[in-house]
C-alpha atoms as a PDB file:
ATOM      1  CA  UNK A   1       2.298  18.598-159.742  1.00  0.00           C
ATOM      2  CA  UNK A   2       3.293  19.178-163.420  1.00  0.00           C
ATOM      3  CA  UNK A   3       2.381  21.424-165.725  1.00  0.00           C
ATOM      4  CA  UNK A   4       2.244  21.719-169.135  1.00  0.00           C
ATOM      5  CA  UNK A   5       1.617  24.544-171.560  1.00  0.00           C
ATOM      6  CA  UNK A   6      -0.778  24.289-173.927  1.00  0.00           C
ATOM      7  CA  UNK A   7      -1.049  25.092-177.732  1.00  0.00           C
ATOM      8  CA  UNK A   8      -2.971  28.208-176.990  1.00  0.00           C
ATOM      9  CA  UNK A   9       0.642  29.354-174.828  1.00  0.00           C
ATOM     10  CA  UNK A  10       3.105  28.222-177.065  1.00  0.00           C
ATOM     11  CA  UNK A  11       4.362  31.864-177.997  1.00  0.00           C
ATOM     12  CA  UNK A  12       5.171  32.051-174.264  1.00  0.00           C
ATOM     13  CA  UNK A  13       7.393  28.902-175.351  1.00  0.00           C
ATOM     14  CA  UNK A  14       9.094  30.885-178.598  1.00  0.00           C
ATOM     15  CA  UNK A  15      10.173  33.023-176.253  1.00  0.00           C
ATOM     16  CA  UNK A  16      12.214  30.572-173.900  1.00  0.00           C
ATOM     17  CA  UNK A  17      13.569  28.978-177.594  1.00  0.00           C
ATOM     18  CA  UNK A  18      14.700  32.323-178.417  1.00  0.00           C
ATOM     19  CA  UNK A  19      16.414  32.813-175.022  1.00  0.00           C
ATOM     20  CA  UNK A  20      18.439  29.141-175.761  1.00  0.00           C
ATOM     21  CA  UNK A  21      18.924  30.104-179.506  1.00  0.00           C
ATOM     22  CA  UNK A  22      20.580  33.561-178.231  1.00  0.00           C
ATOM     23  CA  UNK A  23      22.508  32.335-175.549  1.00  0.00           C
ATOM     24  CA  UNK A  24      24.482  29.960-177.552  1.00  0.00           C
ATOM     25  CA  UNK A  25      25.236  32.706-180.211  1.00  0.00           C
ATOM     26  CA  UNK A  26      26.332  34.526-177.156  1.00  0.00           C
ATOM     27  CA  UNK A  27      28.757  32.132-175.886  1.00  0.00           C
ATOM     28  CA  UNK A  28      30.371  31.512-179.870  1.00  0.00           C
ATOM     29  CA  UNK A  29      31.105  34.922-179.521  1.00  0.00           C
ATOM     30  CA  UNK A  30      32.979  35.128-176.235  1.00  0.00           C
ATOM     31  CA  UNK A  31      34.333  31.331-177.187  1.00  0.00           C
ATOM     32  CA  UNK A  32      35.961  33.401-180.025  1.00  0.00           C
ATOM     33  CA  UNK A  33      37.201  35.925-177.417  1.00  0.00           C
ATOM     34  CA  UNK A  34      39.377  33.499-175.559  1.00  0.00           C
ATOM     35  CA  UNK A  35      40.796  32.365-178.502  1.00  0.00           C
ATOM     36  CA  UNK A  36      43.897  34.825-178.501  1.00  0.00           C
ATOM     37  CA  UNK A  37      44.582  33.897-175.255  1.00  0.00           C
ATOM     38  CA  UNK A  38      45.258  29.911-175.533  1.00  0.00           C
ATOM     39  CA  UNK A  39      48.521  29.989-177.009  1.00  0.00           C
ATOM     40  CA  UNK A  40      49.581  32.156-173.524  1.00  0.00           C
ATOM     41  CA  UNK A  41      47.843  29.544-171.702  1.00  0.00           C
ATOM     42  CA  UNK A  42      49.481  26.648-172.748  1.00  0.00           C
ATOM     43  CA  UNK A  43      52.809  28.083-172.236  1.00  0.00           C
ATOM     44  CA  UNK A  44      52.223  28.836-168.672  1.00  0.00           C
ATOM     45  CA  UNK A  45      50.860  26.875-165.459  1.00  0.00           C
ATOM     46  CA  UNK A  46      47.292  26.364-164.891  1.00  0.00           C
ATOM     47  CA  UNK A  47      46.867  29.116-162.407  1.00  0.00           C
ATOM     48  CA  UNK A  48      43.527  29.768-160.004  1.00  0.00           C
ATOM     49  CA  UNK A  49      43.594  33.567-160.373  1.00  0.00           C
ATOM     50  CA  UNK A  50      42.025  35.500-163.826  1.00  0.00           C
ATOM     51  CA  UNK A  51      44.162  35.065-166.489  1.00  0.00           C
ATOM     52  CA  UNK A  52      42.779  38.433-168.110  1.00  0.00           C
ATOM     53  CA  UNK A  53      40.093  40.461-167.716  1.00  0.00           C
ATOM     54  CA  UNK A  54      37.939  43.058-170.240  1.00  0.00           C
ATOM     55  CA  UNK A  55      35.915  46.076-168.976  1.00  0.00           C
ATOM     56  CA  UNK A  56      32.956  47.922-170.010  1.00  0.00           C
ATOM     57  CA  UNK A  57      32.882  45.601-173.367  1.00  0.00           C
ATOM     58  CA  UNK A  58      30.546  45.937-176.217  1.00  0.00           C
ATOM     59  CA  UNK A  59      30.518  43.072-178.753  1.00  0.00           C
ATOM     60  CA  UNK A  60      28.201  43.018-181.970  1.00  0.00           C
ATOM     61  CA  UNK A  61      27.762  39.777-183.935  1.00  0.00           C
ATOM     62  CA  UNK A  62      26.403  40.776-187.513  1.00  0.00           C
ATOM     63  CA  UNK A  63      26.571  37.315-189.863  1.00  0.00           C
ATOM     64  CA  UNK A  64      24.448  38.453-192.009  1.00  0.00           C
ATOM     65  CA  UNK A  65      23.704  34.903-193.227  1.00  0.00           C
ATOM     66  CA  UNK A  66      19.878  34.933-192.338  1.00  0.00           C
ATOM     67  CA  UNK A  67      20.538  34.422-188.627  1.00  0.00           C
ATOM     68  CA  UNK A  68      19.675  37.110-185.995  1.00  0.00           C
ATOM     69  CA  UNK A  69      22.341  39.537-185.415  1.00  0.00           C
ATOM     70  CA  UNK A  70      23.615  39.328-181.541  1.00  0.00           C
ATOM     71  CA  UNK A  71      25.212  41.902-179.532  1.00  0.00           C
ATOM     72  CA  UNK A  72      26.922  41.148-175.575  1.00  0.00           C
ATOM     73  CA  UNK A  73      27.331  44.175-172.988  1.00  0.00           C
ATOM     74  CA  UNK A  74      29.010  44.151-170.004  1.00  0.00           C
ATOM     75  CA  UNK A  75      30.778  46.095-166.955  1.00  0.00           C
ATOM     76  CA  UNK A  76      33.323  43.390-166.782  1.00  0.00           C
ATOM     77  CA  UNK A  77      34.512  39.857-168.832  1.00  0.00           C
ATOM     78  CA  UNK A  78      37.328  37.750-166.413  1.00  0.00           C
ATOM     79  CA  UNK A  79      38.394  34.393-167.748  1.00  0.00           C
ATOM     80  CA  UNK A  80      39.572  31.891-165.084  1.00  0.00           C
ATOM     81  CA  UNK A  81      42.134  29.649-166.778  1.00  0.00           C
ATOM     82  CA  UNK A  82      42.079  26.573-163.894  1.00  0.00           C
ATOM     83  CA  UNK A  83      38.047  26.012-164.756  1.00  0.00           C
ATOM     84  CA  UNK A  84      38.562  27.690-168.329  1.00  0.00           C
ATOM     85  CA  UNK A  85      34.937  29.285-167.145  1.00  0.00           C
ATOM     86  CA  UNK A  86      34.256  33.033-168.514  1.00  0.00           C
ATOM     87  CA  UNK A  87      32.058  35.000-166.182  1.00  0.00           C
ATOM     88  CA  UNK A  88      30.276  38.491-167.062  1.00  0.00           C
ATOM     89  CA  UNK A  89      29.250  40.697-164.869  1.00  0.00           C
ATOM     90  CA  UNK A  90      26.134  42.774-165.698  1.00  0.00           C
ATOM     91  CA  UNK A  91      25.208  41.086-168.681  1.00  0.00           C
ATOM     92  CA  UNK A  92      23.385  42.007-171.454  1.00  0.00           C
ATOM     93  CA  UNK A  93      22.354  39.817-173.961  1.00  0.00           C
ATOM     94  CA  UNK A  94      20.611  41.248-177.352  1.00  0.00           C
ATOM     95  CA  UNK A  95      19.478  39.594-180.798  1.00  0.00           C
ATOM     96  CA  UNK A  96      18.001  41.726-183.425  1.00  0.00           C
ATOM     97  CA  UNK A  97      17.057  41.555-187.108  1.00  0.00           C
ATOM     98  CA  UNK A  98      14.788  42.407-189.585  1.00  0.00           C
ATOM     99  CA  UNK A  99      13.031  39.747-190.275  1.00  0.00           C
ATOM    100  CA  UNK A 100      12.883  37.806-186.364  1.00  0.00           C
ATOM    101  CA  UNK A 101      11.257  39.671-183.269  1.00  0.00           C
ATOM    102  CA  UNK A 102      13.951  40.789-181.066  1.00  0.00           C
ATOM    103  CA  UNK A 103      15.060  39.232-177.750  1.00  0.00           C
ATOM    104  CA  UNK A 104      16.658  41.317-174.718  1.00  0.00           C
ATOM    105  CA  UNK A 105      18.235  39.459-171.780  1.00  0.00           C
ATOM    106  CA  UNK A 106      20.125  40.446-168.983  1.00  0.00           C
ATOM    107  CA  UNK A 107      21.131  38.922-165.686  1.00  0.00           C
ATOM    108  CA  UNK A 108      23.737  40.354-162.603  1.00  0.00           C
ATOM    109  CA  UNK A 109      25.899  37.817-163.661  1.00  0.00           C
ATOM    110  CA  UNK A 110      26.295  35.177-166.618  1.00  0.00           C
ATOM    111  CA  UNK A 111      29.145  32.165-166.254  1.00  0.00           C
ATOM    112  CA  UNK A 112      29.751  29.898-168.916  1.00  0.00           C
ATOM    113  CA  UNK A 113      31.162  26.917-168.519  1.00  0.00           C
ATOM    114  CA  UNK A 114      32.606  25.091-171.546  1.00  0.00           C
ATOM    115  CA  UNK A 115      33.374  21.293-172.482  1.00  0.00           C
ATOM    116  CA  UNK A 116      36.767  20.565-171.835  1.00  0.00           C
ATOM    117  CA  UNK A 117      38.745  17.167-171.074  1.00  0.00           C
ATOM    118  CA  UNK A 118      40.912  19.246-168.880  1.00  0.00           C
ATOM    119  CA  UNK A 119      38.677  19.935-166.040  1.00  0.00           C
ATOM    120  CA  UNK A 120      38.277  17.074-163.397  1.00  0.00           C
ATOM    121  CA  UNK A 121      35.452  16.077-163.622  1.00  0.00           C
ATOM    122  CA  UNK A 122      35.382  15.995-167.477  1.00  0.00           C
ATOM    123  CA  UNK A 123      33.027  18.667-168.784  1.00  0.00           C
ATOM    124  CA  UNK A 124      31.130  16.959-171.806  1.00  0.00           C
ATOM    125  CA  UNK A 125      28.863  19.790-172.267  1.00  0.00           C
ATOM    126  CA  UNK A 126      28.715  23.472-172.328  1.00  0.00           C
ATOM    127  CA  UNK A 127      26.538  25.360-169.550  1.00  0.00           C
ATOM    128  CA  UNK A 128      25.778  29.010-169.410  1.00  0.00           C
ATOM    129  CA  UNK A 129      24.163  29.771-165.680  1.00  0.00           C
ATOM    130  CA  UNK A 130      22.520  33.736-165.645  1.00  0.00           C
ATOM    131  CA  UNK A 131      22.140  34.332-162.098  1.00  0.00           C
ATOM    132  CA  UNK A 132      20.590  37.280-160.154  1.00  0.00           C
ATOM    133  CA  UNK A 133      17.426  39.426-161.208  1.00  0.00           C
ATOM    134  CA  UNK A 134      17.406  37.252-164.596  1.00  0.00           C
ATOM    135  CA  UNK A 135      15.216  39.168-167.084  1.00  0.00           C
ATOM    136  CA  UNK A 136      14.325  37.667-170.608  1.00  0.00           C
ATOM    137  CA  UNK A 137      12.124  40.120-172.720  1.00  0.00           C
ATOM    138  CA  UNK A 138      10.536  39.762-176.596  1.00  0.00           C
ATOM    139  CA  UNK A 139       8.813  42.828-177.509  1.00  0.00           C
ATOM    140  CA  UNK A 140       5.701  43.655-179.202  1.00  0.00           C
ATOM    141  CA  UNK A 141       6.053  43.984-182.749  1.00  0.00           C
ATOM    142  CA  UNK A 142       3.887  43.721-185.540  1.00  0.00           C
ATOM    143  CA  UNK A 143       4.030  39.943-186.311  1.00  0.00           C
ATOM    144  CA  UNK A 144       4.995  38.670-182.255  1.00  0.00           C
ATOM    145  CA  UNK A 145       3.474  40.136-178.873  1.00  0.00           C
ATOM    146  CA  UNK A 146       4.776  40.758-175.588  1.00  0.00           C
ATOM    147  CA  UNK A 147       6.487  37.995-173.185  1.00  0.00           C
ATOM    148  CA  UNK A 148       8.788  38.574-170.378  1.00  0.00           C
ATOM    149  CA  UNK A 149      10.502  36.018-168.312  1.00  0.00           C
ATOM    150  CA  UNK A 150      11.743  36.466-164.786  1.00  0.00           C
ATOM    151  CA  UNK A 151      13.831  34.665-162.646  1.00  0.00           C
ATOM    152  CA  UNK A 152      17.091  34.205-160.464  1.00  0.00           C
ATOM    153  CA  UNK A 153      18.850  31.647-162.226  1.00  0.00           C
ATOM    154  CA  UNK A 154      18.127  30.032-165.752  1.00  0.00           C
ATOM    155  CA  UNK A 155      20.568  27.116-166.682  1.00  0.00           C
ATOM    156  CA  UNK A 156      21.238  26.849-170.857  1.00  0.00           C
ATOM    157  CA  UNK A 157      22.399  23.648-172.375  1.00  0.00           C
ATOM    158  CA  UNK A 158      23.276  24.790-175.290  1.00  0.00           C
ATOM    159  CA  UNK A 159      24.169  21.215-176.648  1.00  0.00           C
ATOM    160  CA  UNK A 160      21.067  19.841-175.514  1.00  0.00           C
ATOM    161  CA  UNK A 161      18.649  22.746-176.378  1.00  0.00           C
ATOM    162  CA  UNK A 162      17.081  22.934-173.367  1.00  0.00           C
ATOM    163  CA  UNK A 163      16.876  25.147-170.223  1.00  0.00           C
ATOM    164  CA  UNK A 164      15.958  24.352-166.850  1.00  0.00           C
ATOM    165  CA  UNK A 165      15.559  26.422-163.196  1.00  0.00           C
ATOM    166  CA  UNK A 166      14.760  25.399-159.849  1.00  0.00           C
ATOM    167  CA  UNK A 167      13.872  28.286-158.634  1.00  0.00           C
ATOM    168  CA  UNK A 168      10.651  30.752-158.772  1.00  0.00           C
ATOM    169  CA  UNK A 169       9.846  32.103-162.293  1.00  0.00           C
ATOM    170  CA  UNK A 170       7.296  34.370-163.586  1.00  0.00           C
ATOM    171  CA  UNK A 171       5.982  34.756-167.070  1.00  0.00           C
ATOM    172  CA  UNK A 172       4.497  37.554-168.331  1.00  0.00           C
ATOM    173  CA  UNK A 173       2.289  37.926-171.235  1.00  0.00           C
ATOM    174  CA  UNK A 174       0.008  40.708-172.798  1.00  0.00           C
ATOM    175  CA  UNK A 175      -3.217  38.621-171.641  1.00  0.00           C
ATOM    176  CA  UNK A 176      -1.761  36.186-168.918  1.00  0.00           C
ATOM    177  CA  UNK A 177       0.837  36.367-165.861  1.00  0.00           C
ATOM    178  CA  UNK A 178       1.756  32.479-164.677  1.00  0.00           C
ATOM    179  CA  UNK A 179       3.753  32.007-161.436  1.00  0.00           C
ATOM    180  CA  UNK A 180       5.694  28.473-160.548  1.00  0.00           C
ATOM    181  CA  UNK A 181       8.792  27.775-158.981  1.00  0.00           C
ATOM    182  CA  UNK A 182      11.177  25.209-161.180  1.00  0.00           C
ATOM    183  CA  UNK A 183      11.156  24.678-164.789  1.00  0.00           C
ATOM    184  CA  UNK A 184      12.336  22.915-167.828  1.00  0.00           C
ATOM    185  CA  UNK A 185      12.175  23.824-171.312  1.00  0.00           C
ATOM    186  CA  UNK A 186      13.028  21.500-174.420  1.00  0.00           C
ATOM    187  CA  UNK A 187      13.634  23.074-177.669  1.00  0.00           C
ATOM    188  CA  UNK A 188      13.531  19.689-178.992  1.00  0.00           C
ATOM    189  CA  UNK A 189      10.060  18.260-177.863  1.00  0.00           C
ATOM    190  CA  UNK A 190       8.706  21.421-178.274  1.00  0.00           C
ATOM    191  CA  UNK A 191       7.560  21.628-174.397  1.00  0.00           C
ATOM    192  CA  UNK A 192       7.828  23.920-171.565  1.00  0.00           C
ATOM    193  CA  UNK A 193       6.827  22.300-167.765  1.00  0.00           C
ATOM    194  CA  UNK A 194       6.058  24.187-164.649  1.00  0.00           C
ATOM    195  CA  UNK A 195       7.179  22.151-161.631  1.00  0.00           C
ATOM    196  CA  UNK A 196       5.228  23.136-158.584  1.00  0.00           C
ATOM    197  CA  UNK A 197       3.207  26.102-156.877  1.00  0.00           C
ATOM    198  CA  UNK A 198       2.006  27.018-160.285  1.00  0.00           C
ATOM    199  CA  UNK A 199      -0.613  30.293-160.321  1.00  0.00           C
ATOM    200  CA  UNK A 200      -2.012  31.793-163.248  1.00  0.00           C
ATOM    201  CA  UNK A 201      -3.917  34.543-164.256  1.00  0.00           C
ATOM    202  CA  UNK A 202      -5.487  35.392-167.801  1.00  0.00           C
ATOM    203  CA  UNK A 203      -7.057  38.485-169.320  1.00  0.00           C
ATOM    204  CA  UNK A 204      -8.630  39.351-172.554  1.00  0.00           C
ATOM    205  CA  UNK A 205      -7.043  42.783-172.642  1.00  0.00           C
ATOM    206  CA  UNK A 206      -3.301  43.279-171.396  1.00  0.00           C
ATOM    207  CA  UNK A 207      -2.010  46.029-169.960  1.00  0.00           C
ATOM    208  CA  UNK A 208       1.055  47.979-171.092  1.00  0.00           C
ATOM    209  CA  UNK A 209       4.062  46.110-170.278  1.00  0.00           C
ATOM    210  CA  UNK A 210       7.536  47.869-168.687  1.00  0.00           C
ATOM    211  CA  UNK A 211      10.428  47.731-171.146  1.00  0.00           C
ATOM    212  CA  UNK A 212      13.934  46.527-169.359  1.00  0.00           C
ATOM    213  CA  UNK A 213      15.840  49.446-168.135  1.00  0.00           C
END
């Protein structure tokens, strides 16, 4: 059975927009990356092994144009030229600025596939897949409260705005903690749905709330 969140739990569904919002600022950043290495690529045969590789990266994104400022850690960035796929290992995915409430993500791994006509079959849409111990985390601050998102694998769609799981999630709030396994979330419609198994439980005053380590 269904379900759908309410009015009353839509800042659990800011959250998830936030996660979509910063996850495709994330990938124009590293779709900037690969840039330099095109030119190589065309030159040379598709090949099935990394093409190159970057270790214990830090990248900041500061646009200062009104949007939230994004910075991407990792141990390790590998591009594989055959699938044109970038894959991170032990991502870290932050936005921050002074005027939005902050979002921290971080998975084991993040791959992001991107639209190309060169791929068989033709890719007409990006995809960014976090996989492992998936953790999405807004903060308290003064204007937003706490909300943390857990699960094993969260599937953006950048192009589409939505993001979608079929596995067990958890969602945390100061004053509720809702269990399911699957979801979909539509930045568009404005709606977040809870597949199946879906337990929740609700309190008037929350307890204090783990930052990610």
């Amino acid at each position: 059975m269904k379900y759908h969140l309410t009015a009353d739990q839509f800042r659990i569904w800011l959250g998830v927009v936030l996660l979509a919002l910063v996850a495709l600022a994330s990938f124009w950043i590293l779709k900037t990356l690969r840039q330099n290495g095109d030119d190589a690529n065309a030159r040379s045969s598709v090949r099935s092994e990394p093409d190159y590789y970057v270790e214990k990266f830090n990248f900041i994104r500061l646009p200062n144009n009104g949007q939230a400022n994004v910075s991407i850690v990792g141990d390790k960035l590998t591009h594989y030229p055959r699938s044109d796929d970038l894959e991170i290992q032990q991502a870290r995915i932050n936005s921050f600025s002074a005027d939005k409430s902050p979002v921290n993500i971080r998975a084991l791994r993040a791959v992001i596939e991107q639209k190309s006509t060169q791929t068989t079959p033709i890719r007409e849409h990006d995809q960014i897949h976090l996989l492992g111990d998936v953790q999405v985390e807004r903060p308290a601050t003064r204007t937003s409260s706490f909300m943390q998102l857990n699960s094993d694998y969260l599937l953006v769609l950048p192009d589409e705005n939505t993001m979608k799981t079929d596995t067990a999630v958890t969602m945390i709030t100061t004053t509720s903690e809702i269990h399911a396994v699957g979801m979909t979330a539509d930045n568009n419609t404005q709606q977040v749905q809870l597949l199946s198994k879906v337990r929740a439980r609700f309190s008037r005053a929350g307890a204090a709330q783990k930052p990610l380590s």
